[in-house]
Protein backbone atom coordinates (compact mmCIF):
# COMPACT_ATOMS: atom_id res chain seq x y z
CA UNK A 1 -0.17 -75.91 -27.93
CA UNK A 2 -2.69 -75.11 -25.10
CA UNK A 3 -0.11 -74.77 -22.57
CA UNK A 4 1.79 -72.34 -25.05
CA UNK A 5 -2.13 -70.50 -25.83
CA UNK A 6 -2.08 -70.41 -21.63
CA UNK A 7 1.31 -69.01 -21.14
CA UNK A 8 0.52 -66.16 -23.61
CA UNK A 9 -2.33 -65.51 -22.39
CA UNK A 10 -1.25 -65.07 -18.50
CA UNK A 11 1.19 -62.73 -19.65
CA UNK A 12 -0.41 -60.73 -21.81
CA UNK A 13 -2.89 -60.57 -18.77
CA UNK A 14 -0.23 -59.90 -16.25
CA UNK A 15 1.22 -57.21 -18.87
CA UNK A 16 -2.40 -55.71 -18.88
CA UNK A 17 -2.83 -55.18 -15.25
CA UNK A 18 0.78 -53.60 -15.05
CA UNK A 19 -0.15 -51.41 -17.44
CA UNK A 20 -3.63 -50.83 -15.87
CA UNK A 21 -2.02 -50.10 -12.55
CA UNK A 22 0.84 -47.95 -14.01
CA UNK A 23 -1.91 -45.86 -15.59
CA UNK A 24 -3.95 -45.59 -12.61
CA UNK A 25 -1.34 -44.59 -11.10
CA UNK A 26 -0.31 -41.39 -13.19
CA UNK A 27 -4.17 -40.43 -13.38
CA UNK A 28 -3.98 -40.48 -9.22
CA UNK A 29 -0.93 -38.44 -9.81
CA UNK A 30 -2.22 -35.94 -11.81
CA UNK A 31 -5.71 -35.60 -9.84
CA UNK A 32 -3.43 -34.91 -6.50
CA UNK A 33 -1.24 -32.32 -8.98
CA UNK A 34 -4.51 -30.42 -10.05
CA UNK A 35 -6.06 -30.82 -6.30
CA UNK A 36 -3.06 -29.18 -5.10
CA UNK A 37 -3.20 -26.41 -7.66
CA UNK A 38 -7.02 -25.81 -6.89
CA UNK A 39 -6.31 -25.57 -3.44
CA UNK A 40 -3.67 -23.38 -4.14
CA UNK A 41 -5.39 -20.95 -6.26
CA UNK A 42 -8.37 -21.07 -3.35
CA UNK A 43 -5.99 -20.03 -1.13
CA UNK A 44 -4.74 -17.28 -3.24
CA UNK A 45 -8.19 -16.16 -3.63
CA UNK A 46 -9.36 -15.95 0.10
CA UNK A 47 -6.06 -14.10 0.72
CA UNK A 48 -6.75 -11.51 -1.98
CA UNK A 49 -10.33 -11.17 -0.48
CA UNK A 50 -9.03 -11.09 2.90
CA UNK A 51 -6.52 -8.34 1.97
CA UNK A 52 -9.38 -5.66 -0.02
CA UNK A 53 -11.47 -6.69 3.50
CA UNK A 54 -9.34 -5.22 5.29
CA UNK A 55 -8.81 -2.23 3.32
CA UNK A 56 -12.29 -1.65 2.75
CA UNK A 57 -12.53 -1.76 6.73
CA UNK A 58 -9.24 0.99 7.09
CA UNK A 59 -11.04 3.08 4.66
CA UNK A 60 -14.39 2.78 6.74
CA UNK A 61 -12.73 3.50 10.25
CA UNK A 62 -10.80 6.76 8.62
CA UNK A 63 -13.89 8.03 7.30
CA UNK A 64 -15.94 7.32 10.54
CA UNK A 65 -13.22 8.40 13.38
CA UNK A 66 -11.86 11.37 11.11
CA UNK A 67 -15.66 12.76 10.38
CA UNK A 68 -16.93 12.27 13.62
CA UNK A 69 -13.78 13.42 15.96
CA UNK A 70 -13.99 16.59 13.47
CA UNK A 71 -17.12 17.55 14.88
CA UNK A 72 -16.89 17.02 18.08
CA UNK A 73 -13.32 18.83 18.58
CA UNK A 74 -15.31 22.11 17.41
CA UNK A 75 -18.16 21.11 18.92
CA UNK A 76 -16.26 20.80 22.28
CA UNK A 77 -13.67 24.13 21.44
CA UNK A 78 -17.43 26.24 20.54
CA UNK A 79 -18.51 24.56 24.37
CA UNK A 80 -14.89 26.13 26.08
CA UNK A 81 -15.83 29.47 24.17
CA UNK A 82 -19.23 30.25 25.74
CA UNK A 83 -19.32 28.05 28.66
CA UNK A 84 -19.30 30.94 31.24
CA UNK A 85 -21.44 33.28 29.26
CA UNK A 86 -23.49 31.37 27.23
CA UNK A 87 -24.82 28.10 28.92
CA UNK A 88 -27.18 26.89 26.91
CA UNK A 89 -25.57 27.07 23.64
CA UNK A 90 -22.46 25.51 25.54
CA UNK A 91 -25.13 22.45 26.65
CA UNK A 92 -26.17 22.20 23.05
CA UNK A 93 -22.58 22.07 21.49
CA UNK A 94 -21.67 19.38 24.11
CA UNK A 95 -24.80 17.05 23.61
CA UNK A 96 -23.52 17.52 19.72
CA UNK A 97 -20.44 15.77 20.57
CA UNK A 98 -21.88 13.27 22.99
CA UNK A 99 -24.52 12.19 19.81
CA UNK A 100 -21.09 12.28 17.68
CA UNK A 101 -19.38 9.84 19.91
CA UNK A 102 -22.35 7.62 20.51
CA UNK A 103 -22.53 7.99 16.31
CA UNK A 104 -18.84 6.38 16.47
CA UNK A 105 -18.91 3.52 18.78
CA UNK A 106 -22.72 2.54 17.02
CA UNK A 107 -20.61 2.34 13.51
CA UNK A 108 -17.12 0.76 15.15
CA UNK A 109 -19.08 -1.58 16.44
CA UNK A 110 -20.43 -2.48 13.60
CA UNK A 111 -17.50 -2.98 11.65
CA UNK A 112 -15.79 -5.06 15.08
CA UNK A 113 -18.62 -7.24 14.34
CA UNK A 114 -17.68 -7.52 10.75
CA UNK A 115 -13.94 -8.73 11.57
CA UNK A 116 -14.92 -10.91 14.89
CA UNK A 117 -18.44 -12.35 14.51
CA UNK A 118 -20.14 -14.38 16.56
CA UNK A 119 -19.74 -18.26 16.17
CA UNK A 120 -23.08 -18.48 15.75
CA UNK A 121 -22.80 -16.22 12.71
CA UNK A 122 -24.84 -13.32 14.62
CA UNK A 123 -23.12 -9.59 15.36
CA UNK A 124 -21.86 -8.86 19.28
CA UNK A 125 -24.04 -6.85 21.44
CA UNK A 126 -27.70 -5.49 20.89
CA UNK A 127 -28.81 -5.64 17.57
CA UNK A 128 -31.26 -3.04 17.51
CA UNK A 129 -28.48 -0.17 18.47
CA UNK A 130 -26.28 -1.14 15.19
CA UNK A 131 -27.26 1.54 12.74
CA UNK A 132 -26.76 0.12 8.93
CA UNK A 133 -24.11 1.68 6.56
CA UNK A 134 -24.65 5.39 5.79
CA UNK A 135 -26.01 6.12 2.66
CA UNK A 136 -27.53 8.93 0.45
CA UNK A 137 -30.35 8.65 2.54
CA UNK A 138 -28.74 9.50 5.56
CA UNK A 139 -27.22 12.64 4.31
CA UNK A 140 -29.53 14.93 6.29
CA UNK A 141 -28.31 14.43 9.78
CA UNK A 142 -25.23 14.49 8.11
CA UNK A 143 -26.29 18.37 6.85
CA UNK A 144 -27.32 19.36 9.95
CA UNK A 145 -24.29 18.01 12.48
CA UNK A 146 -21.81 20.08 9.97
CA UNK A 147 -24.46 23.22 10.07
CA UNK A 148 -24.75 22.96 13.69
CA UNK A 149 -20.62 22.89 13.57
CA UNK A 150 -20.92 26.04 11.99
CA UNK A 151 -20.20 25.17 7.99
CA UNK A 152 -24.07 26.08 6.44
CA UNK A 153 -24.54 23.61 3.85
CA UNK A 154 -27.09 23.81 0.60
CA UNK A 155 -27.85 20.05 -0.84
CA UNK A 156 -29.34 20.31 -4.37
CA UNK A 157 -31.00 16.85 -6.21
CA UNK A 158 -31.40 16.58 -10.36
CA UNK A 159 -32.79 13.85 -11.84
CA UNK A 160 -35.02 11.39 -10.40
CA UNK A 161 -34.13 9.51 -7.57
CA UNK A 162 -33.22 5.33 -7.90
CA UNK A 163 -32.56 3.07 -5.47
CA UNK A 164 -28.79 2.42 -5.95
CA UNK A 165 -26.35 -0.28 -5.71
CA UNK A 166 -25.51 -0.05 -1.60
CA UNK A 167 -21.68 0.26 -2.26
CA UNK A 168 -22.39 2.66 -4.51
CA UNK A 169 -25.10 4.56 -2.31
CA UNK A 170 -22.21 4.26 0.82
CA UNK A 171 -19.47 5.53 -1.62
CA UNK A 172 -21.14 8.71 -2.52
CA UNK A 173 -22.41 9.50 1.56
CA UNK A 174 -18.72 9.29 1.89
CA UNK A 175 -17.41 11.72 -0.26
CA UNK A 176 -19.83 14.34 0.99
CA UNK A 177 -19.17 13.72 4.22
CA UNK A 178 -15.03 13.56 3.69
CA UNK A 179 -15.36 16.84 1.69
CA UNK A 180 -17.81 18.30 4.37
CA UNK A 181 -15.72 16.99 6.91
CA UNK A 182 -12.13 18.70 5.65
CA UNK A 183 -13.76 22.10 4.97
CA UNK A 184 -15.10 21.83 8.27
CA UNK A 185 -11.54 20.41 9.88
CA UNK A 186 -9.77 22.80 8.14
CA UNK A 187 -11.45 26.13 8.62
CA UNK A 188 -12.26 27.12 5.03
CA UNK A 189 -15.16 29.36 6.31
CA UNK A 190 -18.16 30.57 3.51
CA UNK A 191 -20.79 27.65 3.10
CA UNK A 192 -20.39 24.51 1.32
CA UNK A 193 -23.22 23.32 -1.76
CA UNK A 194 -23.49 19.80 -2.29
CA UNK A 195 -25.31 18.76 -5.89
CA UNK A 196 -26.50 14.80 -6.31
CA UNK A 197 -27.09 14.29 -9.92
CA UNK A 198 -28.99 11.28 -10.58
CA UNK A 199 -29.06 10.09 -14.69
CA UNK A 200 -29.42 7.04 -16.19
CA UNK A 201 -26.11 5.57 -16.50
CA UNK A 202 -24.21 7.35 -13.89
CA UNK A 203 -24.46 9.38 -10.21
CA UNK A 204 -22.72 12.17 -9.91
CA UNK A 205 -21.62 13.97 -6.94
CA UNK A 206 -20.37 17.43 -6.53
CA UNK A 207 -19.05 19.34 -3.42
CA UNK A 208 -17.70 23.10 -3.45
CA UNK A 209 -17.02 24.62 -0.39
CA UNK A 210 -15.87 28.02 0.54
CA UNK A 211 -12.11 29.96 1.26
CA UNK A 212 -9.54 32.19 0.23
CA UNK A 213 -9.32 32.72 -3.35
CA UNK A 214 -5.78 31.63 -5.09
CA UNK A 215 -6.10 34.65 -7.49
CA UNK A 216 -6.08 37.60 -4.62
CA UNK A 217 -3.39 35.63 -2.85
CA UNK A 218 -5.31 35.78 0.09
CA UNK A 219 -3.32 33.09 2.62
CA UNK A 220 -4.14 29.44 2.07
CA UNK A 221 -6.42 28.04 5.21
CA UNK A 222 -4.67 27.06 7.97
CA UNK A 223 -4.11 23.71 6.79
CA UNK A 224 -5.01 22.49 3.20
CA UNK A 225 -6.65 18.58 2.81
CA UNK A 226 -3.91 16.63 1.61
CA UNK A 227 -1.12 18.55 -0.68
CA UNK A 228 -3.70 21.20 -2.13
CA UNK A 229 -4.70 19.09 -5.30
CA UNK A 230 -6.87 16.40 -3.55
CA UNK A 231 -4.54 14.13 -2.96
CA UNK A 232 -4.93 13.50 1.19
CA UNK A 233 -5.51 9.68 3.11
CA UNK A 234 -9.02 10.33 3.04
CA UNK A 235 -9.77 11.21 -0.79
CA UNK A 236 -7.21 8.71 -1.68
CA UNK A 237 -8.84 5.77 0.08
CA UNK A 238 -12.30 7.42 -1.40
CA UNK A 239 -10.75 7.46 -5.22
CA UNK A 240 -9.66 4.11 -4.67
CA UNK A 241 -13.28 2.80 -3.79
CA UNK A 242 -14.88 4.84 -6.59
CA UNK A 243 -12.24 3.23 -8.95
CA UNK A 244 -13.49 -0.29 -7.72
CA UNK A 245 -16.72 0.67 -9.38
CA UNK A 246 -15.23 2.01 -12.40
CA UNK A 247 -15.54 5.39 -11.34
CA UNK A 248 -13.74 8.38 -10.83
CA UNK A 249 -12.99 11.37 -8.66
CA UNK A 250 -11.44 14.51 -8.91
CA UNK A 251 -10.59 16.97 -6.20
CA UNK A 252 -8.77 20.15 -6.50
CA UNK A 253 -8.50 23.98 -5.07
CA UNK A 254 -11.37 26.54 -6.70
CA UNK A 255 -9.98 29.49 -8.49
CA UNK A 256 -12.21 31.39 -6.50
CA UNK A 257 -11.65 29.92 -3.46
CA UNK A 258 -12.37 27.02 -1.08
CA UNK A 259 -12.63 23.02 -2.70
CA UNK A 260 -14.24 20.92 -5.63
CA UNK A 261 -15.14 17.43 -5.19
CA UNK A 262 -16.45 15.60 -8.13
CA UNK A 263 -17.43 11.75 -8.42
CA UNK A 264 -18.96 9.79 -11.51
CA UNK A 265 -20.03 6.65 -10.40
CA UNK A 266 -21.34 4.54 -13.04
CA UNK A 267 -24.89 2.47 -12.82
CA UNK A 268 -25.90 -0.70 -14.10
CA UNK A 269 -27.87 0.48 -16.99
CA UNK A 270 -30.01 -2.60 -17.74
């Protein structure tokens, strides 16, 4: 009887660790199968953030190299104009587009920085000429480079100022300066009024420039942003990024003449 009480007991012990292994085997199994679908998904993720890097980054070097080259091909075509008779305005229009290109390679190389840094996490070059993003607060020598270009330019603030979310506070410099910018590219003429509404649960951002009025059927400006209705690479990429922050933006022709650009951006209300 003992050896018979042994017997069944080795094999119910033998049957035990089978069944012990066999188990820890499909929980091994199944950890691998949910490591490899974490890693997966990780991977999925850093390409999707990879992907809107990068597109935040195209959208930056448009607005940068198409404001900036904007100003200083009138700034250098105002220079060939009076350069025989008028020498000191032709100095001052050409040290306008030297400050616009040094404006440039100051913001490239910021964003160079942001796709190669530095091993040891720090930005190429000299830190102290790498100007920070443009914001609301930088709109002035904004104002005065596109006056000094020759489009006059009225900026009107309602509502009391807030600090603001910094995409938010780069977003709205941008659309002023893209619909300052294409005015100024494409010869609208008048003046241009820019209004910055500041209320408690949104910004708002309004730009109406001048030009010939679609009811006298005056010609259309030499070239029109985009397709007429808003719709060109620059305030595309711009109602994309306002759409990120549950914005939006219109942009259209003026019955009277000249451009509309209108943003809502909301803000965090609590």
């Amino acid at each position: 009887m003992l050896a018979v009480a042994l017997a069944v007991a080795g094999s119910v012990a033998v049957a035990l660790a089978v069944a012990l292994r066999r188990a820890r085997s499909r929980h091994e199994h199944a950890m691998g199968e949910r490591g490899w679908l974490l890693e997966r998904e990780r991977e999925t993720a850093a390409r999707a953030a990879v992907g809107e890097e990068r597109a935040r980054i195209a959208r930056e070097l448009h607005d940068i190299v198409s404001h900036n080259v904007s100003v200083m091909i009138v700034q250098a075509a105002a220079a060939r104009e009076v350069l025989a008779t008028m020498p000191a305005e032709a100095g001052a229009a050409l040290a306008a587009v030297e400050r616009a290109g040094r404006d440039t390679m100051t913001e490239l190389r910021h964003l160079l920085g942001l796709l190669a840094p530095d091993p040891a996490g720090e930005e190429p070059g000299d830190h102290t000429d790498l100007a920070p993003q443009p914001t609301l607060a930088r709109l002035s020598p904004l104002v005065d480079r596109i006056a000094f270009a020759g489009l006059p330019v009225e900026v009107r603030v309602s509502g009391e100022p807030q600090p603001l979310p910094t995409g938010i506070d780069v977003t709205a410099y941008r659309i002023v300066q893209e619909a300052l910018t294409n005015a100024l590219k494409h010869g609208s003429g008048g003046r241009a009024e820019v209004t910055i509404r500041y209320a408690d649960r949104a910004l708002r951002v309004e730009v109406l420039t001048g030009g010939p009025s679609v009811l006298t059927g005056d010609p259309a400006p030499r070239a029109a942003p985009g397709n007429g209705d808003g719709a060109g690479r620059g305030l595309a990429g711009l109602r994309e990024r306002v759409a990120v922050y549950g914005g939006d933006l219109d942009a259209r022709r003026r019955l009277g003449g000249g451009y509309r650009v209108r943003a809502r951006l909301p803000l965090d209300a609590s």
